[in-house]
N, C-alpha and C. Protein backbone atom coordinates (compact mmCIF):
# COMPACT_ATOMS: atom_id res chain seq x y z
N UNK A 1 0.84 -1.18 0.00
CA UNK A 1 0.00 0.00 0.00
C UNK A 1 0.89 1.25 0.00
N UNK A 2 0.87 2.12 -0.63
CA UNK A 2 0.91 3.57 -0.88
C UNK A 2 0.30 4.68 -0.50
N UNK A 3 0.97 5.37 0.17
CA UNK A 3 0.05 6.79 1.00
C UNK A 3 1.03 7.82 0.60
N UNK A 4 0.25 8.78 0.31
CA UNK A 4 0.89 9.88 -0.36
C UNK A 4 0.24 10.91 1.01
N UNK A 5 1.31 11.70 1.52
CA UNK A 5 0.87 12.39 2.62
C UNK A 5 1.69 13.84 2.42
N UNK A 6 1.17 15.15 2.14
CA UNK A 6 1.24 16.50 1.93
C UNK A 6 0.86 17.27 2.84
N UNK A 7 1.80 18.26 3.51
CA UNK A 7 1.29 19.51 4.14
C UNK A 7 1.49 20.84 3.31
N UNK A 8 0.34 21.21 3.10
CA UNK A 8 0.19 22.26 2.00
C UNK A 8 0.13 23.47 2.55
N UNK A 9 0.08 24.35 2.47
CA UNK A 9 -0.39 26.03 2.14
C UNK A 9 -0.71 26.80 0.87
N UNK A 10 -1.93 27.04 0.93
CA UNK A 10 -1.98 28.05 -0.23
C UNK A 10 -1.18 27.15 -1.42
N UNK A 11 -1.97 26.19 -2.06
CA UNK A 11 -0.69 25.63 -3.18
C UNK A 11 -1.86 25.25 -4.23
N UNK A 12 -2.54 26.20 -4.55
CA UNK A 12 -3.59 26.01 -5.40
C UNK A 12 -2.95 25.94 -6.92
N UNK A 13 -1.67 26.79 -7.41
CA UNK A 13 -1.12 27.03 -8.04
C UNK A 13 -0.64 25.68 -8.74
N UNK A 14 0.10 24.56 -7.86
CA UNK A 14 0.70 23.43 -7.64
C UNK A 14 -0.11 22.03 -7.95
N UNK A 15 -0.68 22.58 -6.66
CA UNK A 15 -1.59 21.40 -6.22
C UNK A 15 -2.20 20.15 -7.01
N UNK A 16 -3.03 20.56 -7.99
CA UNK A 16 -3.91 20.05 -9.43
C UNK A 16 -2.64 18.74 -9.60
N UNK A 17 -1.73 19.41 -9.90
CA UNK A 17 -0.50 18.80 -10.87
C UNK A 17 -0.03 17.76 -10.21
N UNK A 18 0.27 18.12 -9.10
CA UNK A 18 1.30 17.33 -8.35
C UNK A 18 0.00 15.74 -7.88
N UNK A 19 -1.43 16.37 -7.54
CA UNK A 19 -2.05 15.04 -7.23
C UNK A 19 -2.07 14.33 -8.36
N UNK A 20 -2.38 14.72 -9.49
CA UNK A 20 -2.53 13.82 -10.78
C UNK A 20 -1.62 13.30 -11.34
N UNK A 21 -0.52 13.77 -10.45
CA UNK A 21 0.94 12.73 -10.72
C UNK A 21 1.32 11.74 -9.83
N UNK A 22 0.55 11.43 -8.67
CA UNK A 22 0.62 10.58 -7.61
C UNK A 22 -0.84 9.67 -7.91
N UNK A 23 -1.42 10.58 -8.48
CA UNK A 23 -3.00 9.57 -8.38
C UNK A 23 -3.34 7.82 -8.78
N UNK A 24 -2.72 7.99 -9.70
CA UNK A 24 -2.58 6.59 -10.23
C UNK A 24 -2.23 5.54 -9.56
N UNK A 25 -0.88 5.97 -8.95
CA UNK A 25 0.03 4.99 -8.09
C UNK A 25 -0.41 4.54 -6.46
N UNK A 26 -1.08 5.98 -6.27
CA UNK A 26 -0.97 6.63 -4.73
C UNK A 26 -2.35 5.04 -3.93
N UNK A 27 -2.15 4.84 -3.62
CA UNK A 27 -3.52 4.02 -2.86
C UNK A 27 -4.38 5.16 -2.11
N UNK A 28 -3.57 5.86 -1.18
CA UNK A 28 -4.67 6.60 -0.49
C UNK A 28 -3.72 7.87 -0.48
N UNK A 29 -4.25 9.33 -0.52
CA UNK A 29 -3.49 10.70 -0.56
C UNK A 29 -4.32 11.51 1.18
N UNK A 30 -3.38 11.59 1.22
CA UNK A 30 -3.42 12.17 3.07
C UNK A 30 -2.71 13.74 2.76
N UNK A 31 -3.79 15.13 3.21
CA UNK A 31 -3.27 16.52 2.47
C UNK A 31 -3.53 16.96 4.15
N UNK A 32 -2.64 17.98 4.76
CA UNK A 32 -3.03 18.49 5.79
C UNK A 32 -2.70 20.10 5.23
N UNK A 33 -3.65 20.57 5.71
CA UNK A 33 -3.52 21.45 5.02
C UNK A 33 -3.83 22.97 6.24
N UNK A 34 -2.82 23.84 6.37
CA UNK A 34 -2.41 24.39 7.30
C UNK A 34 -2.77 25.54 7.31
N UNK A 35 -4.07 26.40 6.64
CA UNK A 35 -4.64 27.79 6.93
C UNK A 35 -4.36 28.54 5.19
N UNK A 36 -5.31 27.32 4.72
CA UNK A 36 -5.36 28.08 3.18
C UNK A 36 -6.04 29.47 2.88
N UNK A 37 -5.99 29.96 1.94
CA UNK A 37 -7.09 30.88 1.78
C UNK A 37 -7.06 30.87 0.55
N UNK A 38 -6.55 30.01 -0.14
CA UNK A 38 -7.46 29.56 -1.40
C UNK A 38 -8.12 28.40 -2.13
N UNK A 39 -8.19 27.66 -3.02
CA UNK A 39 -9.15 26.89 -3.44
C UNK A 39 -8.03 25.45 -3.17
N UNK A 40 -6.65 25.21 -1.94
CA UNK A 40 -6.00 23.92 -1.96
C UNK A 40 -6.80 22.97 -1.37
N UNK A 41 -8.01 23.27 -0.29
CA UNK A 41 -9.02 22.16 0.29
C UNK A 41 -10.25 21.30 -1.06
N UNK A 42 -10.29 22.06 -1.40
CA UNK A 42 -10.99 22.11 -2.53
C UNK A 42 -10.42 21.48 -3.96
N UNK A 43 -9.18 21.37 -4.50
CA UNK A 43 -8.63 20.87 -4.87
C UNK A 43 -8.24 19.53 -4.66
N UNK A 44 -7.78 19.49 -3.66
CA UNK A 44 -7.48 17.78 -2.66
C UNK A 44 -8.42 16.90 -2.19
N UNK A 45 -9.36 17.78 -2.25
CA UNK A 45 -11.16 16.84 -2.05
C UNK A 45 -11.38 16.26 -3.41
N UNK A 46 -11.09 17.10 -4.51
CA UNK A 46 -11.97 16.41 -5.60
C UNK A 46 -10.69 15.23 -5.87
N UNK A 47 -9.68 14.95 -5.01
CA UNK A 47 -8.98 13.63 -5.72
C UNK A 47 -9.10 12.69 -4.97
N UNK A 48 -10.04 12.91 -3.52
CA UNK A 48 -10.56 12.02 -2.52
C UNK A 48 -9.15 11.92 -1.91
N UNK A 49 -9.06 12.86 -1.39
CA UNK A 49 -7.74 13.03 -0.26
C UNK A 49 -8.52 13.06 0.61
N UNK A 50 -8.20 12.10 1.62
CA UNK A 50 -8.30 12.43 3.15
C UNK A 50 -7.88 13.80 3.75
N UNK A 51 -8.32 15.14 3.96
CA UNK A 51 -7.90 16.19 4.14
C UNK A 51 -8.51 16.64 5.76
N UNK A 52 -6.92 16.66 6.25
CA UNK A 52 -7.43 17.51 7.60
C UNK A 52 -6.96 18.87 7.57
N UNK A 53 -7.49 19.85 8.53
CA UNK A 53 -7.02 21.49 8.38
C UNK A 53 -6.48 21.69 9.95
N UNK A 54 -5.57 21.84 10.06
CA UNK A 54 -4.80 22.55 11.51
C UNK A 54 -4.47 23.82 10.81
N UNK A 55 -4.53 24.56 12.18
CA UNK A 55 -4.39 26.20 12.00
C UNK A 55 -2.67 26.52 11.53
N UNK A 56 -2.50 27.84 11.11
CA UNK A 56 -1.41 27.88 10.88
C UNK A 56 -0.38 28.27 12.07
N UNK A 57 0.36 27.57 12.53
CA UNK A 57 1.54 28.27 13.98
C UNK A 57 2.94 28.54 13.36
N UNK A 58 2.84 29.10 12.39
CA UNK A 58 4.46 29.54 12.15
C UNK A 58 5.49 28.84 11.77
N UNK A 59 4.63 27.33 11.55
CA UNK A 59 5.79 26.59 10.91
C UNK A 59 5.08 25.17 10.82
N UNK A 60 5.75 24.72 9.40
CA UNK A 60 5.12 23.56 9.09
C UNK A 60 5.57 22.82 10.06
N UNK A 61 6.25 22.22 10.84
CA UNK A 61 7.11 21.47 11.39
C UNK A 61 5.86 20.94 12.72
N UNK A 62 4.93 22.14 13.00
CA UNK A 62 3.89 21.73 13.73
C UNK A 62 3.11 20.33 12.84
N UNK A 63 2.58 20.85 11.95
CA UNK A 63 2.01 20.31 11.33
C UNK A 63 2.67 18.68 10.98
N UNK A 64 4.03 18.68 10.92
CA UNK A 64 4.59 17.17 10.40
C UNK A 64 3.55 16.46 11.46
């Protein structure tokens, strides 16, 4: 099994690309996604990512 696991910000720009290059392979895509304010939750839903949202604290490193 394969898990593709991302902590994002704001990566709406990115985002699209990078899942549809894991999608195929990926078994399950895990996106945490850290105080977007644009369309990256939304993005990662339509590839059936498991998506959780923690607030943003100043550093991804919370988030790992």
């Amino acid at each position: 099994m394969l898990s593709v696991c991302m902590i994002v910000r704001n990566e709406e720009r990115h985002l699209r690309r990078c899942l549809e290059s894991v999608s195929l392979v990926a078994d399950e895509i895990i996106v945490v996604d850290t105080g977007s304010t644009d369309n990256s939750v939304t993005i990662a839903e339509s590839f059936d990512a498991r998506v959780f949202v923690l607030p943003w604290e100043d550093a991804f490193s919370k988030a790992r």
